[in-house]
PDB file of N, CA and C in Angstrom:
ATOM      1  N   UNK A   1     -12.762  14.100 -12.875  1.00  0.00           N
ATOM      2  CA  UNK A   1     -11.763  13.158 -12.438  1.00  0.00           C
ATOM      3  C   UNK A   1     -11.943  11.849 -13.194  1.00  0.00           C
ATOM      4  N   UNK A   2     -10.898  11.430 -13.833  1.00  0.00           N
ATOM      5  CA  UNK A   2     -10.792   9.976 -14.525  1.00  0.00           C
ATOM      6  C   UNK A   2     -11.106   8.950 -13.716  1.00  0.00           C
ATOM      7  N   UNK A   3     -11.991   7.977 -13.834  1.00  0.00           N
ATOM      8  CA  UNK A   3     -11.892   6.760 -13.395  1.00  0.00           C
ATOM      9  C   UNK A   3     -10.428   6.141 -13.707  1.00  0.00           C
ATOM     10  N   UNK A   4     -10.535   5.032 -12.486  1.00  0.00           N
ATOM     11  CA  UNK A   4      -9.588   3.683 -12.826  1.00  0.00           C
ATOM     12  C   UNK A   4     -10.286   2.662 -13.474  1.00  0.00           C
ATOM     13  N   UNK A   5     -10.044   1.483 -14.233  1.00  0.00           N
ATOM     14  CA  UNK A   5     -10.753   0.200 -14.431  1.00  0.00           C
ATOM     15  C   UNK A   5     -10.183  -0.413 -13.355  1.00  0.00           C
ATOM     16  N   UNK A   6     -11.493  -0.802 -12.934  1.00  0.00           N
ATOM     17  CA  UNK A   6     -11.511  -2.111 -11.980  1.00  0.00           C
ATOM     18  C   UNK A   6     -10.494  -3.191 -12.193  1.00  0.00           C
ATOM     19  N   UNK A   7     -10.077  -4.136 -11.244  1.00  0.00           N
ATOM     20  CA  UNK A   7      -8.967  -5.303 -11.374  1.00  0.00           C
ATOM     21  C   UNK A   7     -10.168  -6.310 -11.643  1.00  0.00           C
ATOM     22  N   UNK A   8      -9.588  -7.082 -12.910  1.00  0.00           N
ATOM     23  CA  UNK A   8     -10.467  -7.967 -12.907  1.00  0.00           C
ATOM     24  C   UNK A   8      -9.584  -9.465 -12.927  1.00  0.00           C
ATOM     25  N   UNK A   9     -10.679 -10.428 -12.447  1.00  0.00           N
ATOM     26  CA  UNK A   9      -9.728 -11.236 -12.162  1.00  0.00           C
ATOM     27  C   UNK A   9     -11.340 -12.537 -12.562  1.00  0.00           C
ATOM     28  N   UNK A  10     -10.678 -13.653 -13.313  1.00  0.00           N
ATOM     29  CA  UNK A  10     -11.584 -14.399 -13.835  1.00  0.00           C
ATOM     30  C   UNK A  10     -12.141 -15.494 -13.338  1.00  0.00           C
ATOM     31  N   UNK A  11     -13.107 -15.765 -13.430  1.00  0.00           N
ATOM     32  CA  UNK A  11     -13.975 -16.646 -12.703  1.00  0.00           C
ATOM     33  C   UNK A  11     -13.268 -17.806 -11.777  1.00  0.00           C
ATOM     34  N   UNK A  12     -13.967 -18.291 -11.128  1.00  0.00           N
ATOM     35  CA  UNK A  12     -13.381 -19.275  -9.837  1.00  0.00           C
ATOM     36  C   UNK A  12     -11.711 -19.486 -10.236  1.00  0.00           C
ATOM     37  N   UNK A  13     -11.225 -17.713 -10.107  1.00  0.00           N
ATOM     38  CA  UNK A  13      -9.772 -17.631  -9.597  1.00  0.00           C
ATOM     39  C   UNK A  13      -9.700 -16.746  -8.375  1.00  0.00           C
ATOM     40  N   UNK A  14      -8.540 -16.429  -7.576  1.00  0.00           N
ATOM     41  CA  UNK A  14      -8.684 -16.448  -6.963  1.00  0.00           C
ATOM     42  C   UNK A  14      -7.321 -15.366  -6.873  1.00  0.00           C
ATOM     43  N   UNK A  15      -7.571 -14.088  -6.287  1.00  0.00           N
ATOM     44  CA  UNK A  15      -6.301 -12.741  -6.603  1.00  0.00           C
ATOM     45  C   UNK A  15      -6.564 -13.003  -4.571  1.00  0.00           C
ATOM     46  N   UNK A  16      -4.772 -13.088  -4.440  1.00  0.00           N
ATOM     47  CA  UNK A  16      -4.629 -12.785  -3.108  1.00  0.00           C
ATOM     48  C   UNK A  16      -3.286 -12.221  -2.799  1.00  0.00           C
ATOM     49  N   UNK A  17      -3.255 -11.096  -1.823  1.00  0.00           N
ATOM     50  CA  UNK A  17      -1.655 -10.264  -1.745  1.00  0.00           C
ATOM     51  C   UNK A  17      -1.180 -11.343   0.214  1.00  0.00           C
ATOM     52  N   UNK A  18      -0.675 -12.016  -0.268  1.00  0.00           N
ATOM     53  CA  UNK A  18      -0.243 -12.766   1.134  1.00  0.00           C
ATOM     54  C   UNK A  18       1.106 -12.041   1.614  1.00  0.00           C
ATOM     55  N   UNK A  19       0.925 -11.326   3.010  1.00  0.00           N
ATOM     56  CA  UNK A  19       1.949 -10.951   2.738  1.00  0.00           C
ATOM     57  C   UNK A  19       2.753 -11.603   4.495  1.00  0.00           C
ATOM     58  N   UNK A  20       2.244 -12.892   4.990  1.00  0.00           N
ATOM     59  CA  UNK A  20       2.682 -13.248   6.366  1.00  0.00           C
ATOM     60  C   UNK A  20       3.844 -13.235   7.057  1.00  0.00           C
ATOM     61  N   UNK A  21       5.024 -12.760   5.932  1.00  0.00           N
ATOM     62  CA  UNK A  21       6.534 -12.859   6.295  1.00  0.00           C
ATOM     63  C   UNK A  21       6.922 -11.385   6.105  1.00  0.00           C
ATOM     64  N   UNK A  22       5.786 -10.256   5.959  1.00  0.00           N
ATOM     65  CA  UNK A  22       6.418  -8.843   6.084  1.00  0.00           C
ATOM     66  C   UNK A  22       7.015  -8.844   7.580  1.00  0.00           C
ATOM     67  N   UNK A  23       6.425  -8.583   8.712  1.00  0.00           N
ATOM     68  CA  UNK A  23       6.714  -8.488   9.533  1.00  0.00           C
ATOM     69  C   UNK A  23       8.418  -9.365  10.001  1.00  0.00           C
ATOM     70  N   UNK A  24       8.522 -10.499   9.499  1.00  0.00           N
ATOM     71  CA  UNK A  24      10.097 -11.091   9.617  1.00  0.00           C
ATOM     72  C   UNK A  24      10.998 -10.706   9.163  1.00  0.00           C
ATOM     73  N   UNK A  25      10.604 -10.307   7.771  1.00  0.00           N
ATOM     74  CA  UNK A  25      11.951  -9.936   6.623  1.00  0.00           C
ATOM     75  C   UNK A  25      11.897  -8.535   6.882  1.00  0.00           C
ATOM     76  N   UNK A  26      10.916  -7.229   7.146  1.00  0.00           N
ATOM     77  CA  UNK A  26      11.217  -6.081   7.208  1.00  0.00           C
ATOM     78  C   UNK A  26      11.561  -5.502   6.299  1.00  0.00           C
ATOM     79  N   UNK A  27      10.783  -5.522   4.760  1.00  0.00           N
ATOM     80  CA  UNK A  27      10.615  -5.024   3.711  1.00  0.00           C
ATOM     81  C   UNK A  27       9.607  -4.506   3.540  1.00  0.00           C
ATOM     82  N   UNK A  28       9.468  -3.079   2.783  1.00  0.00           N
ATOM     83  CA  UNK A  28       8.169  -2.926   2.737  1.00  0.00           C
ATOM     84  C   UNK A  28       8.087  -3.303   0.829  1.00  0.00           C
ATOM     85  N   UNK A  29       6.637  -3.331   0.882  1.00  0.00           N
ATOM     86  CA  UNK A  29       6.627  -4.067  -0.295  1.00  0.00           C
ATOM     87  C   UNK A  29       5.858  -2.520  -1.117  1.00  0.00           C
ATOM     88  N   UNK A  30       6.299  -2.377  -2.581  1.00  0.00           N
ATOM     89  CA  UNK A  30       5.852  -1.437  -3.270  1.00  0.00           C
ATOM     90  C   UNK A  30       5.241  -1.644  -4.219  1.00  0.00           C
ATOM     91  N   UNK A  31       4.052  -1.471  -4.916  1.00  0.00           N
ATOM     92  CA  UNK A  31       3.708  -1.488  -5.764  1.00  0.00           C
ATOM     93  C   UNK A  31       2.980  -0.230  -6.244  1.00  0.00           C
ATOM     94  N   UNK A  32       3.728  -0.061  -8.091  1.00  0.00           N
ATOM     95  CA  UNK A  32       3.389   1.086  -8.270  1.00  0.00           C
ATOM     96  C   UNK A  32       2.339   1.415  -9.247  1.00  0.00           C
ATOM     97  N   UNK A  33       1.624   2.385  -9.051  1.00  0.00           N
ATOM     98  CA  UNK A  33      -0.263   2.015  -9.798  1.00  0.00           C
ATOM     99  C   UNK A  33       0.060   3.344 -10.593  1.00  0.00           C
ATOM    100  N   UNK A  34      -0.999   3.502 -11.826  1.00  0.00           N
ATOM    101  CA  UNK A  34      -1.059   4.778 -12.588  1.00  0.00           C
ATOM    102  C   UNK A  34      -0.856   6.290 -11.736  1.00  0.00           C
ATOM    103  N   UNK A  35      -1.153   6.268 -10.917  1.00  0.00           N
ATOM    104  CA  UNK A  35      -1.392   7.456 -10.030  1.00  0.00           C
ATOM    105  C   UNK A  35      -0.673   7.597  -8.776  1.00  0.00           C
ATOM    106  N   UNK A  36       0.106   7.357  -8.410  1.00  0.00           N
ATOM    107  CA  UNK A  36       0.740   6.994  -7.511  1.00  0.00           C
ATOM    108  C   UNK A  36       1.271   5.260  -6.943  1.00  0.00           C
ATOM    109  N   UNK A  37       1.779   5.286  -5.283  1.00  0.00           N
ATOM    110  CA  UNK A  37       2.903   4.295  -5.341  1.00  0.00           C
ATOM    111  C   UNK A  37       1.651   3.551  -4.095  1.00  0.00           C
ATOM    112  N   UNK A  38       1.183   2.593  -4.641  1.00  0.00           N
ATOM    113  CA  UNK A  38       1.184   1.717  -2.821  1.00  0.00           C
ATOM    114  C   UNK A  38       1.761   0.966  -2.180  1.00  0.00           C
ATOM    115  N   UNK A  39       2.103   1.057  -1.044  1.00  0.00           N
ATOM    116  CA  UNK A  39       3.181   0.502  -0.027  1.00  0.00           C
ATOM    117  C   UNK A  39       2.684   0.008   0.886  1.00  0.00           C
ATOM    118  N   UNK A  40       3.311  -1.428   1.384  1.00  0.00           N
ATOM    119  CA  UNK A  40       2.750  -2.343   2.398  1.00  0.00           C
ATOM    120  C   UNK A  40       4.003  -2.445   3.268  1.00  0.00           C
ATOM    121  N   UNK A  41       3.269  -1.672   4.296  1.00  0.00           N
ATOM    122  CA  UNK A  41       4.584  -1.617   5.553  1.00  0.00           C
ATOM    123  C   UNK A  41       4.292  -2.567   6.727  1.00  0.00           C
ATOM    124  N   UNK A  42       5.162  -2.376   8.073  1.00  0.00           N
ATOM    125  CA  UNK A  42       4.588  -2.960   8.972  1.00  0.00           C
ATOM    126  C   UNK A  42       4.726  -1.284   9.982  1.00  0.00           C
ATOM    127  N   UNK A  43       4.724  -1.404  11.490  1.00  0.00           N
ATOM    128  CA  UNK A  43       5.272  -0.256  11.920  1.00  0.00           C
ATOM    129  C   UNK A  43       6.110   0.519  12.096  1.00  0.00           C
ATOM    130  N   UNK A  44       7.145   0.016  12.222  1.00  0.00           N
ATOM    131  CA  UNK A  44       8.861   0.010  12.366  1.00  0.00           C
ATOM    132  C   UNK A  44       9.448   0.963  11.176  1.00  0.00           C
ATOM    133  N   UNK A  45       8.233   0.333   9.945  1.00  0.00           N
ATOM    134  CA  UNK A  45       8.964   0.803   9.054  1.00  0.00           C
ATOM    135  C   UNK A  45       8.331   2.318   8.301  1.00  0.00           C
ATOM    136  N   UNK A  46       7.254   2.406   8.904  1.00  0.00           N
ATOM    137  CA  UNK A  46       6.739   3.879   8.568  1.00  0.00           C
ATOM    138  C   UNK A  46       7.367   5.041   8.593  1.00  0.00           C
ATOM    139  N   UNK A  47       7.376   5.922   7.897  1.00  0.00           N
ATOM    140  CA  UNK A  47       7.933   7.020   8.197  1.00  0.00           C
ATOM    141  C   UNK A  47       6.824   7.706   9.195  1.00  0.00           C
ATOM    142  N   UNK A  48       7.698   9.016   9.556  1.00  0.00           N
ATOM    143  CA  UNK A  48       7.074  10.315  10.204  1.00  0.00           C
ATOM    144  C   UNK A  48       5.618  10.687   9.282  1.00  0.00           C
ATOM    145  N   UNK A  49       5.566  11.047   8.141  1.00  0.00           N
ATOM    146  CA  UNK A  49       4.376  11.485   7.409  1.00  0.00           C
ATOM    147  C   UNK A  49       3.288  10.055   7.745  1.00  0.00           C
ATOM    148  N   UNK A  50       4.100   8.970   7.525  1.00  0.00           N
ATOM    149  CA  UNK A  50       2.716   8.015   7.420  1.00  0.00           C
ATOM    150  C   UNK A  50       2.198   7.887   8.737  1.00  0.00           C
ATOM    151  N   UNK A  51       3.357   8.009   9.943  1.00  0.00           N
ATOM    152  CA  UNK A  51       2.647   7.584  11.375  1.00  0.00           C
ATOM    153  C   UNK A  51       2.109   8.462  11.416  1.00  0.00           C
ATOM    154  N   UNK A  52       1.775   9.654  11.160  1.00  0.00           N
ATOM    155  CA  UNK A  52       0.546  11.028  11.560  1.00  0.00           C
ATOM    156  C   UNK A  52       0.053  10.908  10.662  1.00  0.00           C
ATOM    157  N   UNK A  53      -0.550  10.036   9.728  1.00  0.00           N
ATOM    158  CA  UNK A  53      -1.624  10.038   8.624  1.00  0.00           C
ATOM    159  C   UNK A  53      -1.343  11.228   7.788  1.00  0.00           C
ATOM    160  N   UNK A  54      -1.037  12.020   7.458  1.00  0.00           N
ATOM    161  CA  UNK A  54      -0.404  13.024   6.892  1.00  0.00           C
ATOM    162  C   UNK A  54      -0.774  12.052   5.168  1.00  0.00           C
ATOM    163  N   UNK A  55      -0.887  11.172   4.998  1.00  0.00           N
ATOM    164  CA  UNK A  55      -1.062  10.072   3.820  1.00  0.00           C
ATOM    165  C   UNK A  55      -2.171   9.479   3.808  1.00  0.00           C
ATOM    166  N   UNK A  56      -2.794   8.833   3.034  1.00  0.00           N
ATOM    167  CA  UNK A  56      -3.469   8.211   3.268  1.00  0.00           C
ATOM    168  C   UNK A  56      -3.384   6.414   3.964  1.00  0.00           C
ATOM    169  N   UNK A  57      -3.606   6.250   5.243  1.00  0.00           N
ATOM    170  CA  UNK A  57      -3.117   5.053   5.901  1.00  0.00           C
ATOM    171  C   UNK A  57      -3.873   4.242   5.768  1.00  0.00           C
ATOM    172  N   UNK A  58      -4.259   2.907   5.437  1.00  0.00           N
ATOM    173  CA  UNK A  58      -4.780   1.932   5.938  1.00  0.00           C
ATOM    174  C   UNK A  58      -4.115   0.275   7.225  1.00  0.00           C
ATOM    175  N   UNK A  59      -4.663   0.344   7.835  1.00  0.00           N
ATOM    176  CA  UNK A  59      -3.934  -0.694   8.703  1.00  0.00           C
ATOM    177  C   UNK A  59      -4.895  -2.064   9.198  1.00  0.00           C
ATOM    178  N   UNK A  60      -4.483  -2.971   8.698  1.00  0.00           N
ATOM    179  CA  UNK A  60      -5.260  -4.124   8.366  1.00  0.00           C
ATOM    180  C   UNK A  60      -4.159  -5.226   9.609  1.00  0.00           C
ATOM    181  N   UNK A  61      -4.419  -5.573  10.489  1.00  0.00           N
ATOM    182  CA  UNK A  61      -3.432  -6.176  11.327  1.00  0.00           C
ATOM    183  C   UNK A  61      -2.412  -5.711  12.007  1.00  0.00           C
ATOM    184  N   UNK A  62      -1.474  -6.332  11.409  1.00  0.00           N
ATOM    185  CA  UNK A  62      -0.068  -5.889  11.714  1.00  0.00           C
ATOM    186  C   UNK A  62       0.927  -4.986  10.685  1.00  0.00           C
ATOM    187  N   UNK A  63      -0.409  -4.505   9.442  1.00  0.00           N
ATOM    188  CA  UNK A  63       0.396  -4.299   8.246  1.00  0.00           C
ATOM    189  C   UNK A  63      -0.565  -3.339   7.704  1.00  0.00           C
ATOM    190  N   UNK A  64       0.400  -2.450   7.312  1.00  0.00           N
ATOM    191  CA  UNK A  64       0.039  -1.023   7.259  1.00  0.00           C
ATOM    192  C   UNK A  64      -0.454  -0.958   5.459  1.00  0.00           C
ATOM    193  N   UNK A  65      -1.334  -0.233   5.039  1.00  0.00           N
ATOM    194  CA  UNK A  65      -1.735  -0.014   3.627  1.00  0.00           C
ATOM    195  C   UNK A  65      -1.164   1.228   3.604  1.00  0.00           C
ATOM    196  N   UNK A  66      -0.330   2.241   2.910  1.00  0.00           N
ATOM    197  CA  UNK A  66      -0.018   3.575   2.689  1.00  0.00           C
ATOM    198  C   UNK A  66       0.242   3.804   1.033  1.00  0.00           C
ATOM    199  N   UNK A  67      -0.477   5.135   0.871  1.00  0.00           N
ATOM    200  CA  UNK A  67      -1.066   5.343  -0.526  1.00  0.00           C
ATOM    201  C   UNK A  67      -0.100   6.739  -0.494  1.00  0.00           C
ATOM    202  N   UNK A  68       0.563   6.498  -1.665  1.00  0.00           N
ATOM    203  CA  UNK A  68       1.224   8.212  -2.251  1.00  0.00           C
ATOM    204  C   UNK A  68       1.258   8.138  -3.482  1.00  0.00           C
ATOM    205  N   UNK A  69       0.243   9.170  -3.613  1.00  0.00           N
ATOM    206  CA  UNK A  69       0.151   9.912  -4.830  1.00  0.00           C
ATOM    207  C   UNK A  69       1.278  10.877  -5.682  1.00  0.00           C
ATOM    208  N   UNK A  70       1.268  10.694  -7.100  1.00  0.00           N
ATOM    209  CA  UNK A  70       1.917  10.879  -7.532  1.00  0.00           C
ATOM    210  C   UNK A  70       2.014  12.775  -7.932  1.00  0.00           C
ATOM    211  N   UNK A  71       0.832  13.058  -7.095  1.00  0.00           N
ATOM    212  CA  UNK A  71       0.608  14.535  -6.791  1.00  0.00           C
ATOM    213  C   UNK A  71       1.248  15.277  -5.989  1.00  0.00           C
ATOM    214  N   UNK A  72       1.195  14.253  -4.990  1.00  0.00           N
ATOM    215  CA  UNK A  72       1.965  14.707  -3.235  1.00  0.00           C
ATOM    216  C   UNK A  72       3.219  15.255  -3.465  1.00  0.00           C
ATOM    217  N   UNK A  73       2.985  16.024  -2.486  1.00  0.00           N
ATOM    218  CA  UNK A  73       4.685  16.574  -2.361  1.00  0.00           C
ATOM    219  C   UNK A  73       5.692  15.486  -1.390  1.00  0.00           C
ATOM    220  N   UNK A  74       6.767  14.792  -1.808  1.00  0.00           N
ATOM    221  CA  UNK A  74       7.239  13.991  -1.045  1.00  0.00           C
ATOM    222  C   UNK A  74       8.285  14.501   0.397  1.00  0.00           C
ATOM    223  N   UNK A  75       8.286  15.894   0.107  1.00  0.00           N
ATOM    224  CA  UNK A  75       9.161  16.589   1.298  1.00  0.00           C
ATOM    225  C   UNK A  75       8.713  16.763   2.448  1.00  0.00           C
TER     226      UNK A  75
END
């Protein structure tokens, strides 16, 4: 299995994903990586696969981490 390179980010800077107005606006936010898509949801906006973990979930607050691979079957 291939590694990724690490995010690098340079000295006394400072990488931050703020995302305090997901929950108002009700967007999920996408960003798409070599290998698949990551998506920053809130609950509302999950699908069926992500609310049964069926994905890989992370949930940090009020705001959901969900990982799909560009392997997955999306059906």
């Amino acid at each position: 299995m291939r590694e990724l390179a690490p995010l690098t980010v340079p000295q006394n800077e400072c990488f931050v994903l703020h995302c305090t107005n997901l929950a108002v606006n009700r967007m999920a936010l996408r960003i798409k990586m070599p290998r698949g898509t990551l998506k920053v949801k809130t609950y509302r906006e999950l699908r069926t696969r992500e609310r049964d973990r069926r994905v890989p979930v992370l949930k940090m607050g009020s705001v959901y981490f969900i990982w799909w691979s560009d392997k997955q079957k999306r059906g």
